[in-house]
Protein backbone atom coordinates (compact mmCIF):
# COMPACT_ATOMS: atom_id res chain seq x y z
CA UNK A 1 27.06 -26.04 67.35
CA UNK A 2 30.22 -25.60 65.52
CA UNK A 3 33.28 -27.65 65.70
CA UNK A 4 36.28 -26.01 66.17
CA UNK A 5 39.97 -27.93 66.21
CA UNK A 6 42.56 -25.57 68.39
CA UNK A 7 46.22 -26.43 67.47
CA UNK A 8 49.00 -24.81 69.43
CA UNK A 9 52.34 -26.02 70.68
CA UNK A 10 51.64 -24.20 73.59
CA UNK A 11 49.21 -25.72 76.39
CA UNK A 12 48.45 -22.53 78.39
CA UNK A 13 47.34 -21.18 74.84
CA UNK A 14 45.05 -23.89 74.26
CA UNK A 15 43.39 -23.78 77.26
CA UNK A 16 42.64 -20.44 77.44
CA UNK A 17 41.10 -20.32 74.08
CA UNK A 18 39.10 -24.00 74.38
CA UNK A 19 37.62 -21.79 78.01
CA UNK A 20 36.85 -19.08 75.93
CA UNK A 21 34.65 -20.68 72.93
CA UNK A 22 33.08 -22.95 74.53
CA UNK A 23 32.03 -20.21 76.83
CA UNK A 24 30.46 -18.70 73.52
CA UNK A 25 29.12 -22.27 72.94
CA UNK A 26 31.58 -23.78 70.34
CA UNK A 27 32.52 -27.57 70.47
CA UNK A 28 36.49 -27.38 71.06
CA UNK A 29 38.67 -30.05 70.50
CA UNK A 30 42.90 -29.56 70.98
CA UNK A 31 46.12 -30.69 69.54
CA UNK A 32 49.31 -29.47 70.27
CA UNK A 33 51.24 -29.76 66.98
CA UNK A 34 50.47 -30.57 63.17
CA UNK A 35 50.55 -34.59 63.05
CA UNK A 36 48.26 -34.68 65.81
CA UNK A 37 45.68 -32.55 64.24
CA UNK A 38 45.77 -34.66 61.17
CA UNK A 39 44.94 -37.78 62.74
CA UNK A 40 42.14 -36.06 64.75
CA UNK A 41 41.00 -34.73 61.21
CA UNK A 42 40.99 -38.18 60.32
CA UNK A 43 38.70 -39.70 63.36
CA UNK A 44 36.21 -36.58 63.79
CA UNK A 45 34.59 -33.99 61.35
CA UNK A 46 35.31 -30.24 62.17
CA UNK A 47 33.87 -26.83 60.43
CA UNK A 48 37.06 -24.70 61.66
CA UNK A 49 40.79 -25.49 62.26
CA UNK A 50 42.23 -22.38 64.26
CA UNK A 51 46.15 -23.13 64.37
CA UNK A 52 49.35 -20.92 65.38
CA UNK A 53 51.70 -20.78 62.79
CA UNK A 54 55.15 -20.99 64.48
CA UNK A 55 55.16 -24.78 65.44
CA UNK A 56 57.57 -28.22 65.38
CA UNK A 57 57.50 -30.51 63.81
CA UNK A 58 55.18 -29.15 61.85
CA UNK A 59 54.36 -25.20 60.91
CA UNK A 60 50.93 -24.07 60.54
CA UNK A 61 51.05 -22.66 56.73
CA UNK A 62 51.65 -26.65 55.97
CA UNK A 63 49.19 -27.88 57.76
CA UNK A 64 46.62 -25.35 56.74
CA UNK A 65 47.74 -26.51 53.14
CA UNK A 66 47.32 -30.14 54.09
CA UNK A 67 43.88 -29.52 55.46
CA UNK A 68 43.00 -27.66 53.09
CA UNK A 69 44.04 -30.45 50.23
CA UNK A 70 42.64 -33.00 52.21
CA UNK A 71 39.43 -31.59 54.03
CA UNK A 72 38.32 -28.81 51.25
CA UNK A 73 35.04 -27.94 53.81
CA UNK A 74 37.05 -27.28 56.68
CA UNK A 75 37.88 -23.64 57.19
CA UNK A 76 41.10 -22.20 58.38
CA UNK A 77 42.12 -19.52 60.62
CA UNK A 78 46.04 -19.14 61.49
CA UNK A 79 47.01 -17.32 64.29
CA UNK A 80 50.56 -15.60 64.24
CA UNK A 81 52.25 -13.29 67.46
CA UNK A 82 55.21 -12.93 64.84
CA UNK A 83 52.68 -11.27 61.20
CA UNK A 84 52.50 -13.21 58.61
CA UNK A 85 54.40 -14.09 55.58
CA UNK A 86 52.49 -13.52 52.41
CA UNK A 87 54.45 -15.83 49.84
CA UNK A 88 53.02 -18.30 52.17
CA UNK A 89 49.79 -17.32 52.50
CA UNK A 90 48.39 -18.25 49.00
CA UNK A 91 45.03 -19.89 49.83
CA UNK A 92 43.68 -16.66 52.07
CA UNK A 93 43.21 -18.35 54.97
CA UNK A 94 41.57 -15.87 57.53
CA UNK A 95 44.01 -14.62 60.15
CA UNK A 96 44.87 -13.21 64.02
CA UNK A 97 47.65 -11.89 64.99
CA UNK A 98 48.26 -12.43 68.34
CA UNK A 99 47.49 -11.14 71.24
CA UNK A 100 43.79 -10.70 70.59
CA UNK A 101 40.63 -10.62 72.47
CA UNK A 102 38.11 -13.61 72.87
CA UNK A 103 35.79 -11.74 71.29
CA UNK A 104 37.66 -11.21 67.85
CA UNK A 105 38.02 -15.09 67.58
CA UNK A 106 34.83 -15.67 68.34
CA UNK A 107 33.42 -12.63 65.92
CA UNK A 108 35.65 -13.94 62.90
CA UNK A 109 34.76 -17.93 63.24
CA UNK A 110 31.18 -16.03 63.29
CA UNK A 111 31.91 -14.17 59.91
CA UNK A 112 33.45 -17.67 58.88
CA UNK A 113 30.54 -19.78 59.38
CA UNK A 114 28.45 -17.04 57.44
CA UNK A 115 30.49 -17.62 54.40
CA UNK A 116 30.54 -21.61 55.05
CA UNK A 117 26.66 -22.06 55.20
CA UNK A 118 26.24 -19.87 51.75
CA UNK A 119 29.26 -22.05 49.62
CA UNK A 120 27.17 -24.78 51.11
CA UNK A 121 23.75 -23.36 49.65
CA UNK A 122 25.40 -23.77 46.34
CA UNK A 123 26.75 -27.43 46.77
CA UNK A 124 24.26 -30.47 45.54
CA UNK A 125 24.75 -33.77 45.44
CA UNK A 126 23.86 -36.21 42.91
CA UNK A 127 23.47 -39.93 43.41
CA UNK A 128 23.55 -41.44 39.92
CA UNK A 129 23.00 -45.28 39.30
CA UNK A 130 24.43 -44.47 36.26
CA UNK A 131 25.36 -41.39 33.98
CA UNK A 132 23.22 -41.84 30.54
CA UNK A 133 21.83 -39.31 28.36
CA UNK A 134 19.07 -37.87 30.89
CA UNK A 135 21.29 -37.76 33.82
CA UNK A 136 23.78 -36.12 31.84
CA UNK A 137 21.16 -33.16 31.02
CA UNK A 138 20.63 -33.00 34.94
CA UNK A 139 24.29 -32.51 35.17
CA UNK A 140 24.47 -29.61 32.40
CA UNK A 141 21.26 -27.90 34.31
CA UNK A 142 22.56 -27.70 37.43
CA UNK A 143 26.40 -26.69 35.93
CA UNK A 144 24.41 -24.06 34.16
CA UNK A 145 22.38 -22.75 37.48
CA UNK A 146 26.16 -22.29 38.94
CA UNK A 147 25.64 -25.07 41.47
CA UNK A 148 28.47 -26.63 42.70
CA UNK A 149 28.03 -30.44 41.93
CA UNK A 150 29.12 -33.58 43.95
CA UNK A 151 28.50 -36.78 41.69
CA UNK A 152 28.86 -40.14 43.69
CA UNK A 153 27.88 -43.61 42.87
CA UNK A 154 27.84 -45.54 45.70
CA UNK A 155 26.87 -45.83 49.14
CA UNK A 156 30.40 -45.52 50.96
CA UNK A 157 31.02 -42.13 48.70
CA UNK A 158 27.60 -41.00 49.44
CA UNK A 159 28.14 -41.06 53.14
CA UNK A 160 31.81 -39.36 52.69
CA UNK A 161 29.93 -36.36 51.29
CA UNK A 162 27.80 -36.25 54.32
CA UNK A 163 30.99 -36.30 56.61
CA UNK A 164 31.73 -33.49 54.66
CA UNK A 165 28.59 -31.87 55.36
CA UNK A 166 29.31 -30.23 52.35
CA UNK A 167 26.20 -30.13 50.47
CA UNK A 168 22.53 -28.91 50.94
CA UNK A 169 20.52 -31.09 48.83
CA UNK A 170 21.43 -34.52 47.20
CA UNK A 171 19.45 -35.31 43.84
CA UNK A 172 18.87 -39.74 43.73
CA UNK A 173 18.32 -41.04 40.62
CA UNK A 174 15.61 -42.64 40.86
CA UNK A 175 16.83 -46.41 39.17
CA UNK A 176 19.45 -46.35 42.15
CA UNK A 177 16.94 -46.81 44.82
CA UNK A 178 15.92 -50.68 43.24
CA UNK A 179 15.89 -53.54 45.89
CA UNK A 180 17.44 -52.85 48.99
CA UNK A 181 18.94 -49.77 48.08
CA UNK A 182 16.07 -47.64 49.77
CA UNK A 183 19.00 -47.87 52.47
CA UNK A 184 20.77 -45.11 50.99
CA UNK A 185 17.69 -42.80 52.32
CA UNK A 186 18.36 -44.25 55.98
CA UNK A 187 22.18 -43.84 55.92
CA UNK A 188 20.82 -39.73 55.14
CA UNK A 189 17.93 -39.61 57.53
CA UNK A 190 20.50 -40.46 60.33
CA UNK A 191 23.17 -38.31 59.36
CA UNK A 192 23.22 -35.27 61.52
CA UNK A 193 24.32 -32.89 58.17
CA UNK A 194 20.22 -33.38 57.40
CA UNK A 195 20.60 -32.15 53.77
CA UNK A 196 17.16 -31.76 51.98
CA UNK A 197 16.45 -35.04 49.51
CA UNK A 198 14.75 -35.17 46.13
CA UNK A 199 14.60 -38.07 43.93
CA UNK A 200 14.26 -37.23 40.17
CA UNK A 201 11.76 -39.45 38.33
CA UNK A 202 10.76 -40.20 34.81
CA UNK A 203 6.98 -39.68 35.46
CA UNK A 204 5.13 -37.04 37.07
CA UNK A 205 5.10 -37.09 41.27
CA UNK A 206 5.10 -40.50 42.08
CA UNK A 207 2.56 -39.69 45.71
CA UNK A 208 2.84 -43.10 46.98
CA UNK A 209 6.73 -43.44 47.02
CA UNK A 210 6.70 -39.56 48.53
CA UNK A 211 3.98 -39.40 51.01
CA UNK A 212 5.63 -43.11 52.18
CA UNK A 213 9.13 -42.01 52.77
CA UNK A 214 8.52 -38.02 53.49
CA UNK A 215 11.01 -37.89 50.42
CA UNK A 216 10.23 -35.30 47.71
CA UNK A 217 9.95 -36.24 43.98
CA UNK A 218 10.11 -33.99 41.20
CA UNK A 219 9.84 -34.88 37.56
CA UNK A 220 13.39 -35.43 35.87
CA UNK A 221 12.08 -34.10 32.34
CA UNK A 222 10.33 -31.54 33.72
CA UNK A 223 13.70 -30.49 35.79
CA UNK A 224 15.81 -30.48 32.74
CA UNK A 225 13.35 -28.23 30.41
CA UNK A 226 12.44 -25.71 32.68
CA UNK A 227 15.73 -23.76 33.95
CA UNK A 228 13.49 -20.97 35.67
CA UNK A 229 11.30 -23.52 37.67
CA UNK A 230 14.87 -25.85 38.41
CA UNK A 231 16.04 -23.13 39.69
CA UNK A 232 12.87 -21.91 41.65
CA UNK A 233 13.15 -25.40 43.01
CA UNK A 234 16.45 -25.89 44.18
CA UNK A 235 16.75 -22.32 45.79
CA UNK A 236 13.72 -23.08 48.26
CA UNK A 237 14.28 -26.59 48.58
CA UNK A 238 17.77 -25.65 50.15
CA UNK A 239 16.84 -23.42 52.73
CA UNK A 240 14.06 -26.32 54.14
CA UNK A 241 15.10 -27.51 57.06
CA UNK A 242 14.19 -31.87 56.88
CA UNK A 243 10.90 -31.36 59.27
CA UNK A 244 9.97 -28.13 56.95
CA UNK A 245 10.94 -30.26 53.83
CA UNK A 246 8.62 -33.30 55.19
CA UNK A 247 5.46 -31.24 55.75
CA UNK A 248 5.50 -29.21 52.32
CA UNK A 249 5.54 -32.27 49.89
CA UNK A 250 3.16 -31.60 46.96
């Protein structure tokens, strides 16, 4: 179900939209004027911010650039009764121009989420322990597949991505999950983003680590000299949902 933030300085406005998606089964939270959506943005995760434009303190071209500075994933739809002005319309947010029928809302948060899901199909994650020569390769590869990479190092920036739910797969180096850091794959099995997981290895399949923790593990060498089967890889490992993932390990 998609998350939608409403923000509109007036309250009949609000309510009549909230009525109207979650009647077309969006979740709808509301705010009634910039500063308050920001500290929402701060306390929950939403895929869409729908806000009018003409607002105090507050208008909604700044806080659709604020949003979009500080929440990259979240997308953007500005609502105007009064057109819009295009100097200040840089980023391309999408746009309604009031008054407009439920069903146009609805069909362009629709067209929204279509384009949302497929940036996502080209954003990975990888969890180094540390950079070095091999890792670095893995980097290059997956620059070169035009995959949009998220590097983190540590547990707290791991679980920021997921927030996010920004990316489809996350790549673990394998020396990162030493000692207790086989938590890392709990704080991911829990989230409810459920992005596919493969831990890169510098042997073959290791079957005993994979068949134990329904995690899949590819070869890192193997990744890094073969762009066509990377590729191959990535692309159907992506579109796995975590059950589909779990019952396809090789």
């Amino acid at each position: 179900m998609c998350r939608v933030l409403l923000v509109d300085d007036e309250k009949n406005v609000l309510m009549t939209l909230a009525i109207g998606l979650q009647r077309n089964d969006f979740s709808v939270e509301k705010a009634q004027n910039g500063p308050q959506a920001l500290e929402m943005l701060k306390k929950n995760t939403f895929d869409f911010v729908v806000s009018d434009i003409r607002m105090l303190p507050m208008d909604g071209y700044t806080l659709a650039l604020k949003i979009h500075k500080q929440y990259p994933e979240v997308r953007i739809v500005l609502m105007s009764a009064y057109g819009f002005e295009a100097k200040r319309h840089k980023k391309g947010f999408a746009q309604l121009t009031k008054p407009f029928e439920m069903s146009d809302l609805v069909q362009l948060l629709h067209q929204e989420d279509e384009k949302r899901k497929h940036a996502r199909m080209n954003n990975v994650t990888l969890f180094l322990a540390e950079v070095g020569n091999e890792n670095a390769k893995v980097l290059s590869m997956l620059e070169k597949l035009d995959f949009q990479v998220n590097q983190v190092n540590t547990e707290k920036a791991l679980e920021k991505e997921l927030d996010k739910s920004n990316s489809a797969m996350i790549l673990i180096d394998e020396a990162f999950l030493n000692d207790d850091r086989w938590k890392v794959l709990n704080i991911i099995d829990k989230h409810e983003s459920q992005p596919s997981v493969v831990i890169l290895v510098d042997k073959k399949h290791d079957s005993n680590r994979g068949e134990d923790s329904g995690i899949t593990s590819i070869d890192r060498a193997r990744f890094v000299e073969n762009p066509k089967w990377a590729s191959d890889f990535l692309t159907n490992r992506m579109g796995l949902s975590k059950r589909e993932e779990r019952s396809q390990i090789k």
